[in-house]
C-alpha atoms as a PDB file:
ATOM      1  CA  UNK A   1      24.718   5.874  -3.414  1.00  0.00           C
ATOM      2  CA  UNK A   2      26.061   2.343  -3.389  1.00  0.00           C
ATOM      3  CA  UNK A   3      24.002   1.233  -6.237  1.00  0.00           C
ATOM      4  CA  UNK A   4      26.506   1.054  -8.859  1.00  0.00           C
ATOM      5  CA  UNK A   5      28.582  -1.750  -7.168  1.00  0.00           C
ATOM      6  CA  UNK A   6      28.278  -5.327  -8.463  1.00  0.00           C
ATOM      7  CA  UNK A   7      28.855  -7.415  -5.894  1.00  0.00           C
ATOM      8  CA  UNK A   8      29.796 -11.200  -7.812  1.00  0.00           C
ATOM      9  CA  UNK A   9      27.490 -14.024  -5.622  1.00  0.00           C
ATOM     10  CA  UNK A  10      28.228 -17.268  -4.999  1.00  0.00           C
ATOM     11  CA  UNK A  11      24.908 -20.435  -4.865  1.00  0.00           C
ATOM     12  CA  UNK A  12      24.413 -22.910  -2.934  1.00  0.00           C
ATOM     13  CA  UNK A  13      21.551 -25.057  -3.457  1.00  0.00           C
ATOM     14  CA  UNK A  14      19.777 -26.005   0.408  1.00  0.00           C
ATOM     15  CA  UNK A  15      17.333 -28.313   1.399  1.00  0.00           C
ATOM     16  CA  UNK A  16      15.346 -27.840   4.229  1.00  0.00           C
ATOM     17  CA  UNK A  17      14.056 -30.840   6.081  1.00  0.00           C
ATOM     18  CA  UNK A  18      12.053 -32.850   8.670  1.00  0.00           C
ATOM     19  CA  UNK A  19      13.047 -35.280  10.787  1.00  0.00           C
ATOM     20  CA  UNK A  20      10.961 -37.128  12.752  1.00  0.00           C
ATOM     21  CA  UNK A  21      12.200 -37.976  15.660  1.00  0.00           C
ATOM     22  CA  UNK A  22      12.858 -42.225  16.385  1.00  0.00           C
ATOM     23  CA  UNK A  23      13.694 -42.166  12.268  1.00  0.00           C
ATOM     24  CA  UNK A  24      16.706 -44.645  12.581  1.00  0.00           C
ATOM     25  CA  UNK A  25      17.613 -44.463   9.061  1.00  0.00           C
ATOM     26  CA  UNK A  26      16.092 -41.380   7.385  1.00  0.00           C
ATOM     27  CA  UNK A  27      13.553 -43.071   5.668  1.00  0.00           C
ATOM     28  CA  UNK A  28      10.999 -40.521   7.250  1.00  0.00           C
ATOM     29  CA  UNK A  29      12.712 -37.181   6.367  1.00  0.00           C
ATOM     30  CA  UNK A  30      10.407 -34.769   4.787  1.00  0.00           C
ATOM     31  CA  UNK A  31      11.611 -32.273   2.096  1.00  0.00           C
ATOM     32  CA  UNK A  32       9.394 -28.870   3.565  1.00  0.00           C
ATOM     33  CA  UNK A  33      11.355 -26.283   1.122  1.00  0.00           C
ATOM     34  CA  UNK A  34      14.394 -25.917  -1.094  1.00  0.00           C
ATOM     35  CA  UNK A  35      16.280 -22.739  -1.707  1.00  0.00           C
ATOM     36  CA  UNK A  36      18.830 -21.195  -3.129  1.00  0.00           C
ATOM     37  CA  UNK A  37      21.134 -18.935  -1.030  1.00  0.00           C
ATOM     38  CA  UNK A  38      23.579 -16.215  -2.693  1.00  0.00           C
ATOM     39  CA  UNK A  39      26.642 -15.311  -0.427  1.00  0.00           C
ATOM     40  CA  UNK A  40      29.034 -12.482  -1.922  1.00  0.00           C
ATOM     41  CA  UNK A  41      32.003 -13.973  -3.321  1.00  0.00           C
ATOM     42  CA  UNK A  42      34.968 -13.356  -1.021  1.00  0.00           C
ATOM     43  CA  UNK A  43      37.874 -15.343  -3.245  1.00  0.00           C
ATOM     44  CA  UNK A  44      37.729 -17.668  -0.519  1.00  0.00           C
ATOM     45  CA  UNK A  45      35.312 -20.210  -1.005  1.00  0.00           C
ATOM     46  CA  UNK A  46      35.761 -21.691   3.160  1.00  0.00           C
ATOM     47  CA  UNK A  47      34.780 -17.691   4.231  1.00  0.00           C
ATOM     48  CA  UNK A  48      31.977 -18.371   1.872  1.00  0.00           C
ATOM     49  CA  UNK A  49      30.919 -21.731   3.094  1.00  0.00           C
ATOM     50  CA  UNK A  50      30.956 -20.288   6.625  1.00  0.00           C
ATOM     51  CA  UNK A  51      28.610 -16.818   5.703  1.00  0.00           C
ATOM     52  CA  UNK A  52      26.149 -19.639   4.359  1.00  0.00           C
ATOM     53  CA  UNK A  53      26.173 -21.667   7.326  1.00  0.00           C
ATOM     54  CA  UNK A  54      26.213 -19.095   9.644  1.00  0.00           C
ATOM     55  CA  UNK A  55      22.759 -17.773   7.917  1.00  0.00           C
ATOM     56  CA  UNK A  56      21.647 -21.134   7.820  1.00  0.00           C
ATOM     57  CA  UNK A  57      22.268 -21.897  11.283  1.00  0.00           C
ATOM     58  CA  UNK A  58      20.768 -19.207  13.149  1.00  0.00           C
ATOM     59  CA  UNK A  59      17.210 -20.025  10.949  1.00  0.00           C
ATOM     60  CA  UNK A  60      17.075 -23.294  12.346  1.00  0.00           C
ATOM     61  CA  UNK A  61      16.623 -21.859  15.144  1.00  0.00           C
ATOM     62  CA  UNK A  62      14.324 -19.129  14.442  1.00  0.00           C
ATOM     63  CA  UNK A  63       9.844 -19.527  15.279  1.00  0.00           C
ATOM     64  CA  UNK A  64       9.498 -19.717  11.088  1.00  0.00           C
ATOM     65  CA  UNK A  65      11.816 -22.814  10.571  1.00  0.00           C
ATOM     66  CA  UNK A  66      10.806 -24.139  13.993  1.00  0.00           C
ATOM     67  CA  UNK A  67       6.922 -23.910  13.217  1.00  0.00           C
ATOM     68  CA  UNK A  68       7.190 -25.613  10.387  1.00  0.00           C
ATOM     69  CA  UNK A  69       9.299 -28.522  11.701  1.00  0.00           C
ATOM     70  CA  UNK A  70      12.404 -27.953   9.893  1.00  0.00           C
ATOM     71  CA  UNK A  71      15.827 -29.535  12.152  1.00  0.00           C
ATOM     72  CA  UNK A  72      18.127 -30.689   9.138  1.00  0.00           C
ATOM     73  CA  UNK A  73      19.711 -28.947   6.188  1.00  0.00           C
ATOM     74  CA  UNK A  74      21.621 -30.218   3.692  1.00  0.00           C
ATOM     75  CA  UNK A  75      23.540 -27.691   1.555  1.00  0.00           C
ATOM     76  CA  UNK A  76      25.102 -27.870  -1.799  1.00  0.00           C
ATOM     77  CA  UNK A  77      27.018 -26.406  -3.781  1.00  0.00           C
ATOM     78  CA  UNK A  78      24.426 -25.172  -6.563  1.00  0.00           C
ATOM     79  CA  UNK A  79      26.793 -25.459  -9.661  1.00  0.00           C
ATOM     80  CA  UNK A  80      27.864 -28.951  -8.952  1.00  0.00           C
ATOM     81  CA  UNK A  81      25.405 -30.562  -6.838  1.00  0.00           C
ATOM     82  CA  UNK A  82      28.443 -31.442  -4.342  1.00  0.00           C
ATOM     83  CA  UNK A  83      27.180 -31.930  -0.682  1.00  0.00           C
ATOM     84  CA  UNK A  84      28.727 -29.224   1.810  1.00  0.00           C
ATOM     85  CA  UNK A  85      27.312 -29.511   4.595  1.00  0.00           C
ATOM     86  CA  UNK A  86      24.687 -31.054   6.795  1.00  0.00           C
ATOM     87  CA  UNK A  87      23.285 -29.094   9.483  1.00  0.00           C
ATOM     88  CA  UNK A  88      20.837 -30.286  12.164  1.00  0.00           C
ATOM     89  CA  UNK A  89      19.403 -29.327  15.695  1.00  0.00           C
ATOM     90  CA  UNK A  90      19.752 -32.880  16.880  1.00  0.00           C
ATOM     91  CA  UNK A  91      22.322 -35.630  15.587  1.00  0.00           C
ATOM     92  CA  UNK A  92      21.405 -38.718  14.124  1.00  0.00           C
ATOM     93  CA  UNK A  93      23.461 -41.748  13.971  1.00  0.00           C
ATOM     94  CA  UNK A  94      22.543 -43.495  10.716  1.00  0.00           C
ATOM     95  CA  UNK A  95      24.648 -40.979   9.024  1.00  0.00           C
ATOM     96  CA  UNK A  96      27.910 -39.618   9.348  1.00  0.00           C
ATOM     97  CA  UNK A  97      27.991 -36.096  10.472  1.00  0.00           C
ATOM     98  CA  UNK A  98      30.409 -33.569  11.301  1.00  0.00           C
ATOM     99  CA  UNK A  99      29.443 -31.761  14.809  1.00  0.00           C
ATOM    100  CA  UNK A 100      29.309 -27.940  13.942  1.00  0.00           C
ATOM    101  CA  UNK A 101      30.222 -26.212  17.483  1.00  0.00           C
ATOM    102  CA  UNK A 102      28.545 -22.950  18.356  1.00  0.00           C
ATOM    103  CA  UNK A 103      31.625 -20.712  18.149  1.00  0.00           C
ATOM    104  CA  UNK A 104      32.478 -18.267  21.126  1.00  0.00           C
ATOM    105  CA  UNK A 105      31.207 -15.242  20.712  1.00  0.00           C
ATOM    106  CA  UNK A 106      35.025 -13.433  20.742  1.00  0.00           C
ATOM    107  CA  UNK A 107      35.725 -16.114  17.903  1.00  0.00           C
ATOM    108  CA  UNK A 108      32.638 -15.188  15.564  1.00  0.00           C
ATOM    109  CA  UNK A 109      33.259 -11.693  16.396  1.00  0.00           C
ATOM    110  CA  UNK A 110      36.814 -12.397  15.028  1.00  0.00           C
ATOM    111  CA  UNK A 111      35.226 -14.185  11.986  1.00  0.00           C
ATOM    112  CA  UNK A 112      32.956 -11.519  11.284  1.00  0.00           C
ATOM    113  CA  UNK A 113      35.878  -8.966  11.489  1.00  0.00           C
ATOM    114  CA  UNK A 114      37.874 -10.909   8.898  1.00  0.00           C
ATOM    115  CA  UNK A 115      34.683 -11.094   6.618  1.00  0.00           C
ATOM    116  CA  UNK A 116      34.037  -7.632   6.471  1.00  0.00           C
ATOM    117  CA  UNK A 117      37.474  -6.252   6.226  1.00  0.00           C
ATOM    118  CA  UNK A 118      37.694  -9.091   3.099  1.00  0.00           C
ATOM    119  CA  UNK A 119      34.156  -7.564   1.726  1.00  0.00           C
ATOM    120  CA  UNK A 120      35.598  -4.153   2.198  1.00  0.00           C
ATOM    121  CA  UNK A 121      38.989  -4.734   0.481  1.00  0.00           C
ATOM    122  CA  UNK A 122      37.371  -6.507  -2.373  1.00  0.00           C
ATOM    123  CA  UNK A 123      34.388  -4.250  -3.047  1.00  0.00           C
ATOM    124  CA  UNK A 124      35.587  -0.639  -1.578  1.00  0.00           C
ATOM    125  CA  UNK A 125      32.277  -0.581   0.820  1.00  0.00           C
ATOM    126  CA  UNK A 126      31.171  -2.098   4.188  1.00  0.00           C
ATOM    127  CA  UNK A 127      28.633  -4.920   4.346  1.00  0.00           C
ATOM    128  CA  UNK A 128      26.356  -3.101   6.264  1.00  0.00           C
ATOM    129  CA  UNK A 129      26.509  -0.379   3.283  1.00  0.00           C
ATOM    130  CA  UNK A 130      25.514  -3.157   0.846  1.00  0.00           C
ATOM    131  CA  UNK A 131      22.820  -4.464   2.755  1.00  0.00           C
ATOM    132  CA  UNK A 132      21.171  -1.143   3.167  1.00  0.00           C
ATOM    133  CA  UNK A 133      21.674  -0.736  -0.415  1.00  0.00           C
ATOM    134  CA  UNK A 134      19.573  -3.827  -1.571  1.00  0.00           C
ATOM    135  CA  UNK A 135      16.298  -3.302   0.306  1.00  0.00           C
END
């Protein structure tokens, strides 16, 4: 039913890493995976940042990513090779970092109310109607 609507995606380029813990300087980080995550455009390239972080973020913390030692991600923009973002489940001090605070939940309820009505004005149908529609 929803088939028929393109929805443009946006790259970025992630690696996923391990970091041993007592590695002062990061000469011990281990690459364990890259990928490449697609976001739907949303003409707003910081709601975009935040739907890849967001996704990003809550796999850090999931049994997969945690099994295989995975506690930093660096993200990039795929078409430039620009760094975005670093995420990581504990902070080390060789590098500077950016603290990303959990949000509360009334303020990423918020967010995700602004995302969808954004998908919806842009592309007619609801998120949740997109996913269903691409398996």
């Amino acid at each position: 039913m929803f088939k028929n609507v393109q929805i443009p995606l946006r790259s970025f380029y992630c690696e996923l890493k391990h970091r041993p813990e007592g590695d002062n300087d990061g000469s011990n980080e281990i690459l364990i995976e890259t990928l490449i995550l697609q976001v739907p455009r949303l003409k707003s390239s910081n709601m975009e940042k935040q739907w890849c972080l967001a996704q990003l973020w809550n796999r850090l913390y999931e049994p997969e990513y945690q099994n295989r030692g995975i506690n930093q991600v660096f993200i990039f923009s795929a078409q430039y090779g620009e760094l975005l973002a670093r995420l990581e489940t504990k902070l080390f001090d060789d590098e500077p970092a950016k603290k990303l605070e959990v949000p509360s939940q009334d303020k990423f309820s918020e967010w995700q109310r602004q995302v969808e009505k954004r998908f919806k004005q842009l592309y007619g149908i609801t998120i949740k109607q997109w996913g269903s529609s691409n398996g």
